[in-house]
Each structure stands twice: as C-alpha cells, then as structure tokens.
PDB file of N, CA and C in Angstrom:
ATOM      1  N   UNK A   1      41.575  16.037  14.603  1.00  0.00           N
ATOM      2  CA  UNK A   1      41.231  17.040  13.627  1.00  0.00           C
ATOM      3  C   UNK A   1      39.822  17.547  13.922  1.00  0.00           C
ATOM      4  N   UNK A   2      39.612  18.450  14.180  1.00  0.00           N
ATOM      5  CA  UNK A   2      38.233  19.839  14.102  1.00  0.00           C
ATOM      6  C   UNK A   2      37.584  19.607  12.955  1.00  0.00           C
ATOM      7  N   UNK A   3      36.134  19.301  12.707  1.00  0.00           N
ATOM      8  CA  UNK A   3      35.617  19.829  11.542  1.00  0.00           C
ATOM      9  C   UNK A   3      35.516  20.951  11.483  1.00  0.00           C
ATOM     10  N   UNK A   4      35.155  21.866  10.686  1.00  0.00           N
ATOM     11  CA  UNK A   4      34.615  23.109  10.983  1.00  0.00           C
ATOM     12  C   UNK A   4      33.176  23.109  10.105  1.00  0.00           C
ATOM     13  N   UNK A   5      32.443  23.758  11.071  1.00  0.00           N
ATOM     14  CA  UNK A   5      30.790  23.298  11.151  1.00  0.00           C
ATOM     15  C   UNK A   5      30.498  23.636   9.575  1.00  0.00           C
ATOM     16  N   UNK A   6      29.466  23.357   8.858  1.00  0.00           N
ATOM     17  CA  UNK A   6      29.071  23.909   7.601  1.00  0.00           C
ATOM     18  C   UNK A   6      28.307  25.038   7.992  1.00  0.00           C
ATOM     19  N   UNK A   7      28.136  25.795   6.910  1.00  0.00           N
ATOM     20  CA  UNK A   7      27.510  27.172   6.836  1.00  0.00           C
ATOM     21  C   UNK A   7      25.718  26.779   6.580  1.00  0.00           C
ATOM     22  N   UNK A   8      25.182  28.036   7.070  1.00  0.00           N
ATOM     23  CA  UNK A   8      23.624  27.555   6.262  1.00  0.00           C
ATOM     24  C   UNK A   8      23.621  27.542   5.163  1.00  0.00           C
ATOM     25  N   UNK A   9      24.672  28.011   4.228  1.00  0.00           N
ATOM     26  CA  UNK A   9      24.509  28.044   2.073  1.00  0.00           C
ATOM     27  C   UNK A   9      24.873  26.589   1.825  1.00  0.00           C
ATOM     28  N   UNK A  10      25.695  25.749   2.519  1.00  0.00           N
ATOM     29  CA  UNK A  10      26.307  24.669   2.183  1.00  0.00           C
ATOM     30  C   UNK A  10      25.000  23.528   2.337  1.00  0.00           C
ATOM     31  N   UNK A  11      24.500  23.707   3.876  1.00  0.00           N
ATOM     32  CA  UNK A  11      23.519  23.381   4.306  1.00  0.00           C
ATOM     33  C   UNK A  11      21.856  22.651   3.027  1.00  0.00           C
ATOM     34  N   UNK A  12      21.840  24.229   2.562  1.00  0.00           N
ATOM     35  CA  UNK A  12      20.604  23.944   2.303  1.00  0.00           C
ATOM     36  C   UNK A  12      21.545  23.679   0.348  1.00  0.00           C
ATOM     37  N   UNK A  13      22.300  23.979   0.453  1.00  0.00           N
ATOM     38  CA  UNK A  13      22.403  23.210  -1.040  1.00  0.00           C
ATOM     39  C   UNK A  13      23.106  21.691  -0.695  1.00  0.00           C
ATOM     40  N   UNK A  14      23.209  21.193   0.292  1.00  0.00           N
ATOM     41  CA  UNK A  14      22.791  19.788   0.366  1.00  0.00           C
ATOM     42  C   UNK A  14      21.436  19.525   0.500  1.00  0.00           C
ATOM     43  N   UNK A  15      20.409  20.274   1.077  1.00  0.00           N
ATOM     44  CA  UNK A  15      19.180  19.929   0.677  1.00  0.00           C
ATOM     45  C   UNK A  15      18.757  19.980  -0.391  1.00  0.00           C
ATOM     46  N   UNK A  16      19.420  20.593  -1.238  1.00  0.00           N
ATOM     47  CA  UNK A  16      18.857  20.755  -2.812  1.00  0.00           C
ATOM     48  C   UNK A  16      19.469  19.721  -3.479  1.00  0.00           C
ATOM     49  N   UNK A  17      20.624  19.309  -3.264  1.00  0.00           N
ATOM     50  CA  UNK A  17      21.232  18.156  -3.748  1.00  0.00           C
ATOM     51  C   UNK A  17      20.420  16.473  -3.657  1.00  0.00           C
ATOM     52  N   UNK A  18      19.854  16.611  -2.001  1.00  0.00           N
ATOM     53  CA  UNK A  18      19.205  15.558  -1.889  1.00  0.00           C
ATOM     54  C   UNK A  18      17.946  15.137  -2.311  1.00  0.00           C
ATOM     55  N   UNK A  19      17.261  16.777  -2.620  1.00  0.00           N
ATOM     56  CA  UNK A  19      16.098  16.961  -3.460  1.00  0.00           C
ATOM     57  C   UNK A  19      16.154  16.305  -5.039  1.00  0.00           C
ATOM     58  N   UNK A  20      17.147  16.886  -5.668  1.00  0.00           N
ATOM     59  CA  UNK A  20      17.384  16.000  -6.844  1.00  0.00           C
ATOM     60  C   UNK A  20      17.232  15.057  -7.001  1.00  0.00           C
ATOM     61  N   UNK A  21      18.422  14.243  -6.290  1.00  0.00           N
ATOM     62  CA  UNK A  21      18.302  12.509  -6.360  1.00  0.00           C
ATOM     63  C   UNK A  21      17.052  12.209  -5.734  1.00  0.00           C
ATOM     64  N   UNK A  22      16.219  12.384  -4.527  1.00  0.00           N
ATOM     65  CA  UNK A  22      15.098  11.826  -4.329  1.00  0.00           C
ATOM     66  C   UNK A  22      13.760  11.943  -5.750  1.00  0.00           C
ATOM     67  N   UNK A  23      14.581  12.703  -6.593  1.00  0.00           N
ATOM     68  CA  UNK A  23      13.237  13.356  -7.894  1.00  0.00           C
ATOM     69  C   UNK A  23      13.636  11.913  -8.642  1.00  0.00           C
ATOM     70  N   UNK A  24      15.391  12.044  -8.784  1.00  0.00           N
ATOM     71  CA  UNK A  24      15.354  11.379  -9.526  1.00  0.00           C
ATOM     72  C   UNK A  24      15.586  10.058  -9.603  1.00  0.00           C
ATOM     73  N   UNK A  25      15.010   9.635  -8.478  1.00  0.00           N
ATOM     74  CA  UNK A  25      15.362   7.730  -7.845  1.00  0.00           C
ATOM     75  C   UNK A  25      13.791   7.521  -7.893  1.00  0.00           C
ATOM     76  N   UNK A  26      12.902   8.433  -8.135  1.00  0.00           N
ATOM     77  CA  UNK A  26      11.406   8.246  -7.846  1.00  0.00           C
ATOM     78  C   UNK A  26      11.149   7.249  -7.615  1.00  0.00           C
ATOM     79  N   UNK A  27      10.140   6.270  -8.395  1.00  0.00           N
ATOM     80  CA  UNK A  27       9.846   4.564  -7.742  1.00  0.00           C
ATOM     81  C   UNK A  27      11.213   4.002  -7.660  1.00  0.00           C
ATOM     82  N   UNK A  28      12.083   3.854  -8.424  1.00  0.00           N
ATOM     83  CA  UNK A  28      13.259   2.850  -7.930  1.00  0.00           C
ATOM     84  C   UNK A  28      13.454   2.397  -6.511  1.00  0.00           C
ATOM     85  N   UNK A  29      14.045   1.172  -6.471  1.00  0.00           N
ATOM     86  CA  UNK A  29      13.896   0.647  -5.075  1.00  0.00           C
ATOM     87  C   UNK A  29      15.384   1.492  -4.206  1.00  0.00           C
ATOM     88  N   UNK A  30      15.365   2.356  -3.311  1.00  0.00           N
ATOM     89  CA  UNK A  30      16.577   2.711  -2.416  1.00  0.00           C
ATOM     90  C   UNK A  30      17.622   2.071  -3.061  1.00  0.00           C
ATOM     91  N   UNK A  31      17.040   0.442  -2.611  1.00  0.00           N
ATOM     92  CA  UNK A  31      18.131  -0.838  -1.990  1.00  0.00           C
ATOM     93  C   UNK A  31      19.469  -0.581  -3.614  1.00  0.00           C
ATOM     94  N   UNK A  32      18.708  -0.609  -4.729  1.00  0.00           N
ATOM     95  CA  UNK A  32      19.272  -0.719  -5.793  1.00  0.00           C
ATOM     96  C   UNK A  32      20.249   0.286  -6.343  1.00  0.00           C
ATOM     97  N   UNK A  33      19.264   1.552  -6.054  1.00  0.00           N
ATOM     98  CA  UNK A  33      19.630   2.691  -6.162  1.00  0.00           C
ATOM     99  C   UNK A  33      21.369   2.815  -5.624  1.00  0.00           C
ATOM    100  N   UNK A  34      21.241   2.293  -4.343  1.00  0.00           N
ATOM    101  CA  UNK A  34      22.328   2.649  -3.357  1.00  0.00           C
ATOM    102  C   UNK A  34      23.354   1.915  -3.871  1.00  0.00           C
ATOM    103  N   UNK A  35      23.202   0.426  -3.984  1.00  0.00           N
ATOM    104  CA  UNK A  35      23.970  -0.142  -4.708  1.00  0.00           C
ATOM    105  C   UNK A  35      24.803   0.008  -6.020  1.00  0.00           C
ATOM    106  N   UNK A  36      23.855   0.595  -7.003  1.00  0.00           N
ATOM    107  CA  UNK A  36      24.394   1.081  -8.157  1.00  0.00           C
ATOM    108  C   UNK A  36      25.417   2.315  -7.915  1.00  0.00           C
ATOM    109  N   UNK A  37      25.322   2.925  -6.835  1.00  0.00           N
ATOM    110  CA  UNK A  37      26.212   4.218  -6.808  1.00  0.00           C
ATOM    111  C   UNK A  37      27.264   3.663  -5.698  1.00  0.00           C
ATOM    112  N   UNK A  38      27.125   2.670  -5.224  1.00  0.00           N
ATOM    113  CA  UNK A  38      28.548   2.227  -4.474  1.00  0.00           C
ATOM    114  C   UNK A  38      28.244   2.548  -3.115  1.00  0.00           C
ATOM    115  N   UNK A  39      27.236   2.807  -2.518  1.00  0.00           N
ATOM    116  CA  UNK A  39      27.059   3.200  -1.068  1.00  0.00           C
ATOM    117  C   UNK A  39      26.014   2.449  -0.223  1.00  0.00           C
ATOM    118  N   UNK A  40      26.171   2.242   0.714  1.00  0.00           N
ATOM    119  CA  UNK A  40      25.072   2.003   1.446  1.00  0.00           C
ATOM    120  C   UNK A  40      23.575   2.125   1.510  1.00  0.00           C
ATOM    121  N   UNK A  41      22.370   1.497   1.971  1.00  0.00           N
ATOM    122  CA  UNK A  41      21.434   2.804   1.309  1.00  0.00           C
ATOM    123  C   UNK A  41      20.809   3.853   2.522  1.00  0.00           C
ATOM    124  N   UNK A  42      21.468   3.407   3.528  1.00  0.00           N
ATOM    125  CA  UNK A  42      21.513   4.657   5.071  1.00  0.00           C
ATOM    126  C   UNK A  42      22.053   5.772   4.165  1.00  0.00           C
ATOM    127  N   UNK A  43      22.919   5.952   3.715  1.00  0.00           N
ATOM    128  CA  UNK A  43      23.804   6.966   2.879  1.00  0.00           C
ATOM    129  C   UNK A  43      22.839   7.597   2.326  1.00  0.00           C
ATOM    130  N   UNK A  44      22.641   6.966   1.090  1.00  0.00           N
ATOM    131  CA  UNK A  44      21.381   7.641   0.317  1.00  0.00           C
ATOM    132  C   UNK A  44      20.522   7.877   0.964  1.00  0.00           C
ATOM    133  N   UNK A  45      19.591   7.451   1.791  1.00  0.00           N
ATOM    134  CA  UNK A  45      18.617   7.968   2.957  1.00  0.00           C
ATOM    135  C   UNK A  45      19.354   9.321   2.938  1.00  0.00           C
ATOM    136  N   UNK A  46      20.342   9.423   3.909  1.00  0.00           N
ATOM    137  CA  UNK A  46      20.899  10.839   4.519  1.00  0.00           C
ATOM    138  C   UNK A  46      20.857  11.778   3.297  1.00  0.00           C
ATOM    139  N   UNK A  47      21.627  11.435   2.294  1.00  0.00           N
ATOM    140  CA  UNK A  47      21.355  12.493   1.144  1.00  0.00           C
ATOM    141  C   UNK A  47      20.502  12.977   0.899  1.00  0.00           C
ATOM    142  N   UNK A  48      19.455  12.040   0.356  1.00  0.00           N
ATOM    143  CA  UNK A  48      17.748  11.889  -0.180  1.00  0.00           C
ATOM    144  C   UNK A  48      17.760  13.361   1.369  1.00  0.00           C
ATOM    145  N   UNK A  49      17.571  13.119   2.075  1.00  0.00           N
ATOM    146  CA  UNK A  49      17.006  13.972   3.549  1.00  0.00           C
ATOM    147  C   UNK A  49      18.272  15.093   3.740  1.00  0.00           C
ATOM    148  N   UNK A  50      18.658  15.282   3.152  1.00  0.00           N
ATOM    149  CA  UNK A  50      19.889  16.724   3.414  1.00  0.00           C
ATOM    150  C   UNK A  50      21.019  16.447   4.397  1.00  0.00           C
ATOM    151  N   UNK A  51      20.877  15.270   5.104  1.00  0.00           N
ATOM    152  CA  UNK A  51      21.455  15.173   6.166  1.00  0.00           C
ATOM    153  C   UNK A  51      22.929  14.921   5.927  1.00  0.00           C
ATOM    154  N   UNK A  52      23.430  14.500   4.462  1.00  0.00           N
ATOM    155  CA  UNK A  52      24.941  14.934   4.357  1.00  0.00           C
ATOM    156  C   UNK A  52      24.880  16.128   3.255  1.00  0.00           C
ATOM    157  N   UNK A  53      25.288  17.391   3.889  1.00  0.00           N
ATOM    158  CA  UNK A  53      25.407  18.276   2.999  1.00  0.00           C
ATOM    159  C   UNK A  53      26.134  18.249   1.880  1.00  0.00           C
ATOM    160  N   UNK A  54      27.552  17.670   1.810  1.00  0.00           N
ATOM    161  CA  UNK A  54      28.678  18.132   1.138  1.00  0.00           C
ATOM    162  C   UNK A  54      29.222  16.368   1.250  1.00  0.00           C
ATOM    163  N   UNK A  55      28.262  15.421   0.393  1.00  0.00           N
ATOM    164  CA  UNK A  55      28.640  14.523  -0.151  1.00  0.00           C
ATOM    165  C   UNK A  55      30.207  14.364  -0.639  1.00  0.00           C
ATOM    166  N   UNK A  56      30.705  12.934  -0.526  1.00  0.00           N
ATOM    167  CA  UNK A  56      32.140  13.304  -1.050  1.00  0.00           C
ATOM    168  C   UNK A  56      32.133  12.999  -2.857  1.00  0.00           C
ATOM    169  N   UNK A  57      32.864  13.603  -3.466  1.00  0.00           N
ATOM    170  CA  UNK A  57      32.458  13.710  -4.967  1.00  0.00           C
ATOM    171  C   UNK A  57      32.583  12.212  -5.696  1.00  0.00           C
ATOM    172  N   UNK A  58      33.143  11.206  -5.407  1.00  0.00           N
ATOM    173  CA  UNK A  58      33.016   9.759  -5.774  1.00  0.00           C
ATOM    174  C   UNK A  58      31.603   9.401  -5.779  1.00  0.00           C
ATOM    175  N   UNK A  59      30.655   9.558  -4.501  1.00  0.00           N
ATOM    176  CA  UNK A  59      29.519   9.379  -4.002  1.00  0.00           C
ATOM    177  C   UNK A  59      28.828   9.933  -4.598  1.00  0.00           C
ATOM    178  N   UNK A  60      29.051  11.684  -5.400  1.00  0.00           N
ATOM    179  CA  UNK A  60      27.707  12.102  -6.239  1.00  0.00           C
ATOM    180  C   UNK A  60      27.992  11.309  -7.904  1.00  0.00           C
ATOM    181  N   UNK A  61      29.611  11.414  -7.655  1.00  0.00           N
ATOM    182  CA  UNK A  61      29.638  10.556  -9.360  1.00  0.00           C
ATOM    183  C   UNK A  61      28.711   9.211  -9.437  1.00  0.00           C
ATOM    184  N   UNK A  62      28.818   8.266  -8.561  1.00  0.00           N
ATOM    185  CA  UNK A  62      28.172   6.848  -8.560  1.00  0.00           C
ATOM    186  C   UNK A  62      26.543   7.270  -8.536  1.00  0.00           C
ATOM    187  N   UNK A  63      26.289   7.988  -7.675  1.00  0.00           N
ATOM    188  CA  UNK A  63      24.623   8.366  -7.927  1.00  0.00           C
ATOM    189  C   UNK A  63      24.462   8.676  -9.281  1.00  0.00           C
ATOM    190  N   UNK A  64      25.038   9.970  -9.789  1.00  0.00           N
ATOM    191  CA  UNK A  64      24.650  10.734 -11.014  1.00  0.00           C
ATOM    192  C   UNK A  64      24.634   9.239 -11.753  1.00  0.00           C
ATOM    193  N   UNK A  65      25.671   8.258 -11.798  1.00  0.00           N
ATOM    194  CA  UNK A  65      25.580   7.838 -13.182  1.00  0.00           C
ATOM    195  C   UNK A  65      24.349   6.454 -12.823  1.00  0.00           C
ATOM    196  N   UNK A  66      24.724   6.220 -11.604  1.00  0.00           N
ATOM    197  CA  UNK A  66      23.231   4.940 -10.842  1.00  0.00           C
ATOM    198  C   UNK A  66      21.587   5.619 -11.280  1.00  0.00           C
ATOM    199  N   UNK A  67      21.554   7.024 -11.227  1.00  0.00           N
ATOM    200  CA  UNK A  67      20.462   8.138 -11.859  1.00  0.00           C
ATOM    201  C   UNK A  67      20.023   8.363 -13.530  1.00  0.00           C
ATOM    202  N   UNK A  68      21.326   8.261 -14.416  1.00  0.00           N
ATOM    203  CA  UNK A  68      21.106   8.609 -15.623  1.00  0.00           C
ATOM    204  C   UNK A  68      21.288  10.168 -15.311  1.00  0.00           C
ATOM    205  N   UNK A  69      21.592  10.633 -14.091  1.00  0.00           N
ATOM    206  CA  UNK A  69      22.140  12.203 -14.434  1.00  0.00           C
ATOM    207  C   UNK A  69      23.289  12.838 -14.535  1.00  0.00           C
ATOM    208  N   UNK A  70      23.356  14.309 -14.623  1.00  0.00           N
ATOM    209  CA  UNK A  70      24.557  14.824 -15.445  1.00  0.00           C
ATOM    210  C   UNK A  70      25.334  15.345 -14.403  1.00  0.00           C
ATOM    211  N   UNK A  71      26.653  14.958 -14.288  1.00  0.00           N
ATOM    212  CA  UNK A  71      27.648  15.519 -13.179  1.00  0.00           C
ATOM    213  C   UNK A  71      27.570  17.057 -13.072  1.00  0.00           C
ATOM    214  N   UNK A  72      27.484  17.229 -14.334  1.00  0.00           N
ATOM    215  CA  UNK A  72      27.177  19.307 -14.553  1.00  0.00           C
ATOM    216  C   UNK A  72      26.150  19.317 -13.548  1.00  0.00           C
ATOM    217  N   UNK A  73      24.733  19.143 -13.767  1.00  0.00           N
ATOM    218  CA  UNK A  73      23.337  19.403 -13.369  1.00  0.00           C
ATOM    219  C   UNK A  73      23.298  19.026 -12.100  1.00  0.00           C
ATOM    220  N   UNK A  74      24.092  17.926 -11.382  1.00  0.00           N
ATOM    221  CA  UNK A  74      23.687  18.317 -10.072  1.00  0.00           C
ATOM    222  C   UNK A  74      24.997  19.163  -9.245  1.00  0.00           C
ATOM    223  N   UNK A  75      26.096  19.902 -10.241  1.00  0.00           N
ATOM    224  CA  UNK A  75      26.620  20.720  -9.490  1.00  0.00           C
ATOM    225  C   UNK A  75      25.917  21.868  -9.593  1.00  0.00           C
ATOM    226  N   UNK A  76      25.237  22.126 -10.739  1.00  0.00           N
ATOM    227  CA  UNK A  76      23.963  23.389 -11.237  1.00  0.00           C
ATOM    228  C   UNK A  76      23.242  23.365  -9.731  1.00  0.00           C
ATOM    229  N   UNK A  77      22.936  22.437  -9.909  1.00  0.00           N
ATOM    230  CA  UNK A  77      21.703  22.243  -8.482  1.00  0.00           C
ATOM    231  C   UNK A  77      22.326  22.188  -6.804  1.00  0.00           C
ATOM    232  N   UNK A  78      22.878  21.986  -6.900  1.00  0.00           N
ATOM    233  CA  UNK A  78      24.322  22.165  -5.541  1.00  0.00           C
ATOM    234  C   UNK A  78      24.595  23.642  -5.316  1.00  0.00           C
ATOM    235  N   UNK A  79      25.054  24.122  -6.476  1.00  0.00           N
ATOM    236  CA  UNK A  79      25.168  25.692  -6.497  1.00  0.00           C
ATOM    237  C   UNK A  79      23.729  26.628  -6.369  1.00  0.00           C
ATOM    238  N   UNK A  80      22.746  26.146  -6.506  1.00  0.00           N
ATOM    239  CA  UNK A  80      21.700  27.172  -6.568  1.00  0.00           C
ATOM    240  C   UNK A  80      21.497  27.428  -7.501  1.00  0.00           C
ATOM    241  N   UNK A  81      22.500  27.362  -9.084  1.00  0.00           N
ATOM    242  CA  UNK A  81      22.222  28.490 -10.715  1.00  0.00           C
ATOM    243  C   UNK A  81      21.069  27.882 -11.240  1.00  0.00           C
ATOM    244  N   UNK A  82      21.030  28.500 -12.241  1.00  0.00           N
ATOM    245  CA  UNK A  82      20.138  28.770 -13.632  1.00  0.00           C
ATOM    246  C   UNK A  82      19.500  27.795 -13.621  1.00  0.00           C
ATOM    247  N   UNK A  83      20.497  26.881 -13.915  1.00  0.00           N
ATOM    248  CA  UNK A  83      20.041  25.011 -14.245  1.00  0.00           C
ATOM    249  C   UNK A  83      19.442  24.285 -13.353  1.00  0.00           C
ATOM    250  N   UNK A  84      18.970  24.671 -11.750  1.00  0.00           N
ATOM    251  CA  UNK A  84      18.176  24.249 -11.100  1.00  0.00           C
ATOM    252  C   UNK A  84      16.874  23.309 -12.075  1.00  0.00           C
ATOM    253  N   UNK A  85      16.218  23.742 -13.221  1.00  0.00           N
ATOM    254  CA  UNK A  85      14.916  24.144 -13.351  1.00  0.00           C
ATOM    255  C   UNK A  85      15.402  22.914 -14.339  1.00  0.00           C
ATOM    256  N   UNK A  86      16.134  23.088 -15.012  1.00  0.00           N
ATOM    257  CA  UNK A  86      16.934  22.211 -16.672  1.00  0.00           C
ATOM    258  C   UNK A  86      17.003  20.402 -15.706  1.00  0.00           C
ATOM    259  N   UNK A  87      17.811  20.893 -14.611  1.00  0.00           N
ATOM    260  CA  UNK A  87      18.274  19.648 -14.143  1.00  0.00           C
ATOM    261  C   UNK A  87      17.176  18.695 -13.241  1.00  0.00           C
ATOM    262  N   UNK A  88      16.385  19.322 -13.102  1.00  0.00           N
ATOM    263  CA  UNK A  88      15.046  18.554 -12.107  1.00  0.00           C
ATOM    264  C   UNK A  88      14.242  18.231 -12.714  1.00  0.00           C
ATOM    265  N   UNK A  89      14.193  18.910 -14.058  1.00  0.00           N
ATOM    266  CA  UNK A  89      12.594  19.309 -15.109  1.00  0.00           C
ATOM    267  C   UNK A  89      12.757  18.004 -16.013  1.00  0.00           C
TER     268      UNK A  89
END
C-alpha cells in the first residue's frame, strides 16, 4: 500500500496540534504524560515536534484526556478556527 504524501495544510496543522499538547504538558514529566495517553513517549516527542501530522484519533483522545483537554479544542486547533486562541489560552 502507497501512502500518499501529506499536504503542507495537514502538515503544519500537525504542528499546531503538537504546539498544543507541548503548552499543555508544560512541566509534566513526558514519561507520564505518554503513559497516561497510552503511547510511548518517542510518540509524544514526535507530536510535541510536528513530526506526526495526522495523529491517529485514539492517540489524540488519550492525550486530550492525559491533558485535562477538550476533544473539540484540539480539533479547533488542528483545523486552524476561531478556537485556536480559547483552546491554548
């Protein structure tokens, strides 16, 4: 099976995605972090750093709720909308 490459929009709203969770893991330790959301913490590294754009949605559920954040707010923030500002702030 072919991937087919991601786009630059997908791209950089995995960087915005990974921007989030790095806001919102601030001091927390990775190690814990990663754990609480069910993943590795190489994983979270890659996120935290953009380097998986298009997380699989199990993986943002276990963060959001390992975070205390809102499944809405980091699709707000994934998408680019309004709620960028609501969901980081």
């Amino acid at each position: 099976m072919v991937r087919i490459p991601l786009s630059p929009a997908q791209i950089e709203a995995g960087r915005r995605l990974g921007a989030l969770v790095r806001q919102a893991r601030g001091c927390a330790e990775p190690n814990e972090v990663a754990a609480g959301a069910g993943i590795s913490p190489e994983t979270l590294r890659k996120i935290e750093a953009g380097r998986i754009a298009s997380p699989g949605f199990g993986t943002v559920v276990g963060l959001c709720d390992a975070l205390g954040l809102s499944v809405d707010d980091a699709v707000a923030v994934w998408r680019g909308g309004a709620e960028d500002d609501r969901a980081v702030g």
